[in-house]
N, C-alpha and C. Protein backbone atom coordinates (compact mmCIF):
# COMPACT_ATOMS: atom_id res chain seq x y z
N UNK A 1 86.02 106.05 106.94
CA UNK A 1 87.23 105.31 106.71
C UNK A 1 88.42 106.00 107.38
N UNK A 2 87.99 107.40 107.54
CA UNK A 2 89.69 107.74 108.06
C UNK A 2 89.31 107.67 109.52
N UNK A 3 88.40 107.85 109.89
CA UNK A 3 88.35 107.27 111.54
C UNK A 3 89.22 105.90 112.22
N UNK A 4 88.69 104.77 110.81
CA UNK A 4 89.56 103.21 110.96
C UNK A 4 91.03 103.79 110.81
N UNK A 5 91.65 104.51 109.95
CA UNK A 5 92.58 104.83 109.44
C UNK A 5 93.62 105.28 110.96
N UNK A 6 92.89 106.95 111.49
CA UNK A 6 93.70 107.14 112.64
C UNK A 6 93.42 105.99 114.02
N UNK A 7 92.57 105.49 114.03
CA UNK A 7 92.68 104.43 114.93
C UNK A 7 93.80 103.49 114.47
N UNK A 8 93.85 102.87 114.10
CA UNK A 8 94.47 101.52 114.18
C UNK A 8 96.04 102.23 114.04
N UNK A 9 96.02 103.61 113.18
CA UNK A 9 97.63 104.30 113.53
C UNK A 9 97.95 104.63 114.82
N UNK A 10 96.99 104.76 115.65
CA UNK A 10 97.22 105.58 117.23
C UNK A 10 97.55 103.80 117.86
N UNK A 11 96.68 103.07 117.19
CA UNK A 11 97.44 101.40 118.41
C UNK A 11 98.62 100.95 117.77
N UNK A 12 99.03 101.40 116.59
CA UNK A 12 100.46 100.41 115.93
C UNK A 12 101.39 101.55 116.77
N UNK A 13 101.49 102.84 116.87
CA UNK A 13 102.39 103.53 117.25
C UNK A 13 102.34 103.19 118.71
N UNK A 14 101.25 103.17 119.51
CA UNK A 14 101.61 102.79 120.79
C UNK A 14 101.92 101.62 121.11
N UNK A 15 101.45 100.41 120.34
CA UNK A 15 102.22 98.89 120.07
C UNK A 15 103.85 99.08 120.48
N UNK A 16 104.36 99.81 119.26
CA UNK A 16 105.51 100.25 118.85
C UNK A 16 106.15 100.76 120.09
N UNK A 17 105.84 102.14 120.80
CA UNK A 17 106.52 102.60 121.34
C UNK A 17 105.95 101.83 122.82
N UNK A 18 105.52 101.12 123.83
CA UNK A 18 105.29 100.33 124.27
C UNK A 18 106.81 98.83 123.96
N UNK A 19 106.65 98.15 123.13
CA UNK A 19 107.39 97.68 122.49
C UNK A 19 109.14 97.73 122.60
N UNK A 20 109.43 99.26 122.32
CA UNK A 20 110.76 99.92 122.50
C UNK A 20 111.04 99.86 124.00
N UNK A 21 109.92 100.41 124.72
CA UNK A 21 110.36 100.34 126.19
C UNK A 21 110.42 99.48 126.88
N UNK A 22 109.94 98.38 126.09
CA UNK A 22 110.25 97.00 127.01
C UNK A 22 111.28 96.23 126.66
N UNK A 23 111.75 96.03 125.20
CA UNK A 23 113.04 96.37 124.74
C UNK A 23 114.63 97.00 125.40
N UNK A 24 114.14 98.23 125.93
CA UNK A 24 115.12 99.20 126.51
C UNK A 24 115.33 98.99 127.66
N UNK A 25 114.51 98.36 128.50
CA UNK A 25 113.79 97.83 129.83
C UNK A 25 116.03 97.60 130.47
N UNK A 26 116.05 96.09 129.96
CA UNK A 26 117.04 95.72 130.29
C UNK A 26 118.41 96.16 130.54
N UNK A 27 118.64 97.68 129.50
CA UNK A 27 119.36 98.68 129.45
C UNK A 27 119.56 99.54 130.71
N UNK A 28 118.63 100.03 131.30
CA UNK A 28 118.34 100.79 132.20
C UNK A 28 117.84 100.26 133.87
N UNK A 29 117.65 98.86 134.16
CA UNK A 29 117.48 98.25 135.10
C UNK A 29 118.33 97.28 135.78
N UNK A 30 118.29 95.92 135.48
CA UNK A 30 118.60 94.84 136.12
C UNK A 30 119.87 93.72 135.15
N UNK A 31 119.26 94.29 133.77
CA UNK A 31 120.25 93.92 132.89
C UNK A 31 119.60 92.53 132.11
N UNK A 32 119.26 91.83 132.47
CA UNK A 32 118.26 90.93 131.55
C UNK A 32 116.83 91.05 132.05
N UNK A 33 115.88 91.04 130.76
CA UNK A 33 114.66 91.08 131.09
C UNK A 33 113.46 90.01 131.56
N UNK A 34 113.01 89.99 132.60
CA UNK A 34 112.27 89.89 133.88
C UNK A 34 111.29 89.12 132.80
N UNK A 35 111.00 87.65 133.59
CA UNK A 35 110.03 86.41 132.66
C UNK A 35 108.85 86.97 132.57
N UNK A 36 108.02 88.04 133.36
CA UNK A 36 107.23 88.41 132.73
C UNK A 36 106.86 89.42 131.84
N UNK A 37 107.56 90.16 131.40
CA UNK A 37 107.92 90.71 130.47
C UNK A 37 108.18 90.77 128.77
N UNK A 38 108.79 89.47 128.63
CA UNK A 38 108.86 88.52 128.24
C UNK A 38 107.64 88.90 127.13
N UNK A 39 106.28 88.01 127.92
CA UNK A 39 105.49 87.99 126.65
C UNK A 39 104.89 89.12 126.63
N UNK A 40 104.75 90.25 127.20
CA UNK A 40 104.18 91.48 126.82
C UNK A 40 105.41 92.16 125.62
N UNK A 41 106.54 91.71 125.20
CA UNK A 41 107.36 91.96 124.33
C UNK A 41 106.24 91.50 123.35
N UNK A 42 106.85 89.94 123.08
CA UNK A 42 105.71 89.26 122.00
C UNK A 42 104.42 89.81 122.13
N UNK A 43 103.30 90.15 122.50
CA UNK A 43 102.20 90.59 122.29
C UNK A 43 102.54 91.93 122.16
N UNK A 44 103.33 92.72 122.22
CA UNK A 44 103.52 93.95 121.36
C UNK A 44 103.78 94.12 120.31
N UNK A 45 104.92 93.17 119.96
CA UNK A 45 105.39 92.66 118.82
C UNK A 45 104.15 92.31 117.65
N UNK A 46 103.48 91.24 118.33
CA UNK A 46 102.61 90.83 117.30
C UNK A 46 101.39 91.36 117.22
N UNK A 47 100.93 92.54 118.24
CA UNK A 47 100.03 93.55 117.96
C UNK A 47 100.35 95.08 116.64
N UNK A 48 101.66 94.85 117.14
CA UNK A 48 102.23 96.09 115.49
C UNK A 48 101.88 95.74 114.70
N UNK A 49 102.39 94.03 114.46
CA UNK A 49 102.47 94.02 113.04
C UNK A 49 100.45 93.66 112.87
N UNK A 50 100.05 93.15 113.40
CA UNK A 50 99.13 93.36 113.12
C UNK A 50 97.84 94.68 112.90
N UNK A 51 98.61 95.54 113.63
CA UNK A 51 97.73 96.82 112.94
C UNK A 51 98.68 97.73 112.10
N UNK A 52 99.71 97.06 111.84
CA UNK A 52 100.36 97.65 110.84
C UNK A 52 99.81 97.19 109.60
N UNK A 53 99.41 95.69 109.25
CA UNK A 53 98.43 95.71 108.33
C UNK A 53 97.70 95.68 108.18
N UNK A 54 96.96 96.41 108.99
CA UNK A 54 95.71 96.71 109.30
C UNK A 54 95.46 98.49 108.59
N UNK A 55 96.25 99.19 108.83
CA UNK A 55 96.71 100.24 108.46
C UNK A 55 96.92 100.66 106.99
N UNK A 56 97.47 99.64 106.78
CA UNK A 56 97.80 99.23 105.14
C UNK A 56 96.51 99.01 104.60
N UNK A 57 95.42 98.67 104.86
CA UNK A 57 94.62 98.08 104.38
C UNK A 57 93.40 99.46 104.25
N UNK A 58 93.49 99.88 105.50
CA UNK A 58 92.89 101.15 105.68
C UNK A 58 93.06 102.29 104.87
N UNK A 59 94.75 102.52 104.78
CA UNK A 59 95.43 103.22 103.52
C UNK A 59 94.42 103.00 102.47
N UNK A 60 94.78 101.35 101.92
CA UNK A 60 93.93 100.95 100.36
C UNK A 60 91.94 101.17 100.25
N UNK A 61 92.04 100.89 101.89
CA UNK A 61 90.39 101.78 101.86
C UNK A 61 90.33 103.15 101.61
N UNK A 62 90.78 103.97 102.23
CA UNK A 62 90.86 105.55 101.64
C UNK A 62 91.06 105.86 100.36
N UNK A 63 92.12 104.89 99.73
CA UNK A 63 92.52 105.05 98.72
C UNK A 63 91.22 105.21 97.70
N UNK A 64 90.34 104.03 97.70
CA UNK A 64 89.15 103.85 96.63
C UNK A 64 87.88 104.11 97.05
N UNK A 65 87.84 104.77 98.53
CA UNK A 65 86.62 105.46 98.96
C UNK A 65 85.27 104.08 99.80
N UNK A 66 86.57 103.66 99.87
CA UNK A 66 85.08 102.32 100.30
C UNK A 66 85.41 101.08 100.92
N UNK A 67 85.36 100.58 101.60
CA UNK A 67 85.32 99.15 102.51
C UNK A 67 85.90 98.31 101.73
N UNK A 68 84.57 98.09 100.69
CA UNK A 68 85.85 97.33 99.72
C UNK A 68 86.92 97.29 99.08
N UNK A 69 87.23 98.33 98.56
CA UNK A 69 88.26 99.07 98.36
C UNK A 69 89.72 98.47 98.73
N UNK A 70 89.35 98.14 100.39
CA UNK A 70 90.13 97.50 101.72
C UNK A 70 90.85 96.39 101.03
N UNK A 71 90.14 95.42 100.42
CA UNK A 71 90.13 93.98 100.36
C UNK A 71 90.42 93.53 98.75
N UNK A 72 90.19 94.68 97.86
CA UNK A 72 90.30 94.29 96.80
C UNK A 72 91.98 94.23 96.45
N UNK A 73 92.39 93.81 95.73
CA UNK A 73 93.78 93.02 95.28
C UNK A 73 94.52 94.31 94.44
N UNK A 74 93.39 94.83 93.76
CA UNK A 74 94.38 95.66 92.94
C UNK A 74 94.82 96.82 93.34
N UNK A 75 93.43 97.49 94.21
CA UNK A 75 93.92 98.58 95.08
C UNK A 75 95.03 98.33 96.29
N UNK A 76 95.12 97.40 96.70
CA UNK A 76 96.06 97.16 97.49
C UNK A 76 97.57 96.75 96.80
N UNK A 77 97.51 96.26 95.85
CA UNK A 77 98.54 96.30 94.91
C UNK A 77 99.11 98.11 94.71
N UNK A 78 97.95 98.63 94.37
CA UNK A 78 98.38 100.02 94.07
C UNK A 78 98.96 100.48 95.04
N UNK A 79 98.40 100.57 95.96
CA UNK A 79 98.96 100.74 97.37
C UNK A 79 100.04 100.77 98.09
N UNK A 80 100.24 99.68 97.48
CA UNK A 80 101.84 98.95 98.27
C UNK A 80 103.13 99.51 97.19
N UNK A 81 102.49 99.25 95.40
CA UNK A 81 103.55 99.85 94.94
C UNK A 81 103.72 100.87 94.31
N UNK A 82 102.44 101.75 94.10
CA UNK A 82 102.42 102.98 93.51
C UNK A 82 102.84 104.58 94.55
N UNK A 83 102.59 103.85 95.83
CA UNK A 83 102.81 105.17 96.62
C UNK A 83 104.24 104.64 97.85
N UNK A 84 104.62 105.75 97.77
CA UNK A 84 106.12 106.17 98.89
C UNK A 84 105.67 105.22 100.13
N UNK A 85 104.07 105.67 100.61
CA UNK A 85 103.87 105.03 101.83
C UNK A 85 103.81 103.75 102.05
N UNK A 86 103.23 102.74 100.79
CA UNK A 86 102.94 101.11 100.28
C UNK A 86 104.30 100.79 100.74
N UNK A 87 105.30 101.37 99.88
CA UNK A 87 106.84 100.71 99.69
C UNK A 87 107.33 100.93 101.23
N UNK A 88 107.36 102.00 102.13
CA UNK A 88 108.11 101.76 103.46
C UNK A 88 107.17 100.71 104.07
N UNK A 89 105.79 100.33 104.14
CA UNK A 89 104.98 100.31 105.22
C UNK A 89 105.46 98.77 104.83
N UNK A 90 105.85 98.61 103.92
CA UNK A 90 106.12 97.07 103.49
C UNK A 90 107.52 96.98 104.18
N UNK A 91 108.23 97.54 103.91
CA UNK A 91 109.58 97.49 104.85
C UNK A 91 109.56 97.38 106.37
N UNK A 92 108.19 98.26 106.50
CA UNK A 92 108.26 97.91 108.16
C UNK A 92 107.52 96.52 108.76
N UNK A 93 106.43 96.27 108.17
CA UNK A 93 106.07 95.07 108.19
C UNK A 93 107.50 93.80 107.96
N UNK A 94 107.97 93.70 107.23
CA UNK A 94 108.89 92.82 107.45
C UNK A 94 109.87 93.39 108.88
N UNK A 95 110.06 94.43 108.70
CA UNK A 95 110.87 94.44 110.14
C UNK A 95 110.38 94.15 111.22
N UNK A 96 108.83 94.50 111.30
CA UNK A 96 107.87 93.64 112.32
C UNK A 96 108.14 92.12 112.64
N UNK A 97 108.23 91.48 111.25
CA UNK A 97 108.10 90.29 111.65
C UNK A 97 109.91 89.52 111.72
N UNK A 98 110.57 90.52 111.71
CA UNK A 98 112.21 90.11 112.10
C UNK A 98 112.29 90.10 113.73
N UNK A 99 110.94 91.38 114.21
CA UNK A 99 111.21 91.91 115.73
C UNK A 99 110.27 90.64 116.13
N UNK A 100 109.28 90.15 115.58
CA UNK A 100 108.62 88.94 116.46
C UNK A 100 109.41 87.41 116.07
N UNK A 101 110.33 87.09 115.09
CA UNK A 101 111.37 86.56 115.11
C UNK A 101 112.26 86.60 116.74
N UNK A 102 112.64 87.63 116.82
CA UNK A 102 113.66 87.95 117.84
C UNK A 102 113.13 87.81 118.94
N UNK A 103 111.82 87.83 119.05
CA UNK A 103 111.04 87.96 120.55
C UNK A 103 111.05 86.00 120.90
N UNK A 104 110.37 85.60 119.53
CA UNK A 104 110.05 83.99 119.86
C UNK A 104 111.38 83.47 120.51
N UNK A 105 112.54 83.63 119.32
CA UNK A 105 114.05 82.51 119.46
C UNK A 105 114.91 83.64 120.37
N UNK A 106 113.95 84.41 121.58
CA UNK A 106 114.87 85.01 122.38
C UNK A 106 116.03 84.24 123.23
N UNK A 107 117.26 85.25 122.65
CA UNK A 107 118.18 84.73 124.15
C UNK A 107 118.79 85.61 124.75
N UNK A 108 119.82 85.49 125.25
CA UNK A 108 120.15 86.82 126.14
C UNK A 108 121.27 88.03 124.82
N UNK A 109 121.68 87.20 124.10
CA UNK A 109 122.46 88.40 123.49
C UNK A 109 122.13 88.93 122.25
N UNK A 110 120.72 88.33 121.95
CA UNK A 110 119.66 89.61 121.25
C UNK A 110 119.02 90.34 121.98
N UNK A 111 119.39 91.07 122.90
CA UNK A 111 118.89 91.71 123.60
C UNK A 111 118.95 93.26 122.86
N UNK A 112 120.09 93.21 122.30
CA UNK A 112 120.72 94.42 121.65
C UNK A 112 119.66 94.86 120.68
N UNK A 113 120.03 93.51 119.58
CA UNK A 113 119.24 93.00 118.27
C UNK A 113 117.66 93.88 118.38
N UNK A 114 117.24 93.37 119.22
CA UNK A 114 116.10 93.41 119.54
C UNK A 114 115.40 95.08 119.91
N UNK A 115 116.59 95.79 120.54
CA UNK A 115 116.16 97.04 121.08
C UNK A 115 116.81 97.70 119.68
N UNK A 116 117.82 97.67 119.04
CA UNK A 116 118.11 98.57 117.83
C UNK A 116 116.59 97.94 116.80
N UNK A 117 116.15 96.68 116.41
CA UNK A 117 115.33 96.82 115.26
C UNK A 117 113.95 97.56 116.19
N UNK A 118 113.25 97.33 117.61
CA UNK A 118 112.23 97.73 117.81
C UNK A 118 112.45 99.08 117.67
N UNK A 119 113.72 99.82 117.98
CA UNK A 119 113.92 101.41 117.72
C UNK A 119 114.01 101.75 115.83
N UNK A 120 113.89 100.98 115.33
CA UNK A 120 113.77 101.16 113.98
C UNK A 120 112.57 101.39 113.57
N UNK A 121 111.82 100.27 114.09
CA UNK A 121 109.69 100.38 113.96
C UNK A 121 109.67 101.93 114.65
N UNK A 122 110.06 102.53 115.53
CA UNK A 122 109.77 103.50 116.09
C UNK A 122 110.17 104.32 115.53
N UNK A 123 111.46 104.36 114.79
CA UNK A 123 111.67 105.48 114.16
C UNK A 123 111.10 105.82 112.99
């Protein structure tokens, strides 16, 4: 289980920081970001959040020693609200899905928006 565990942490962080730099892209180049680009934002975006709860889940597997563990309701309940890590990882998950918000109804002057919350997932 902690094998699933550091995996899917080594792809949300590189999601993430991947993510930031394409984000930052526009800062440091041409000044708006380049149509293809574009959706490698969104598929970064929606690769975090997806092994971000993926991660979470992995957490609630370690937690009870077992696969199922993963999937059951209460351990994942415990999870989310008995430990420090449940309560941020839930915070970041919603910020995930504010940053794939921002990616879909992109326009040019969330550009900002967009590079301060993806630097938030990163931080």
């Amino acid at each position: 289980m902690f094998a699933v565990l550091a995996a899917t942490r080594f792809a949300h962080f590189a999601a993430i920081g991947l993510l930031f730099g394409l984000a930052a892209f526009p800062f440091y180049a041409s000044g708006e970001t380049p149509p293809r680009l574009r959706g490698g934002l969104l598929a970064c975006s929606v690769l975090a959040l997806l092994t971000g709860a993926l991660e979470l889940m992995a957490m609630a597997g370690n937690m009870g020693d077992s696969w199922r563990s993963a999937f059951d309701p209460q351990i994942l309940s415990a999870a989310v609200t008995d430990t420090t890590f449940g309560r941020v990882w839930v915070g970041r998950l919603a910020l995930g899905v504010v940053v794939i918000g921002l990616c879909v109804g992109r326009r040019s002057g969330e550009t900002p928006l967009l590079l301060i919350a993806s630097g938030g997932l990163l931080a």
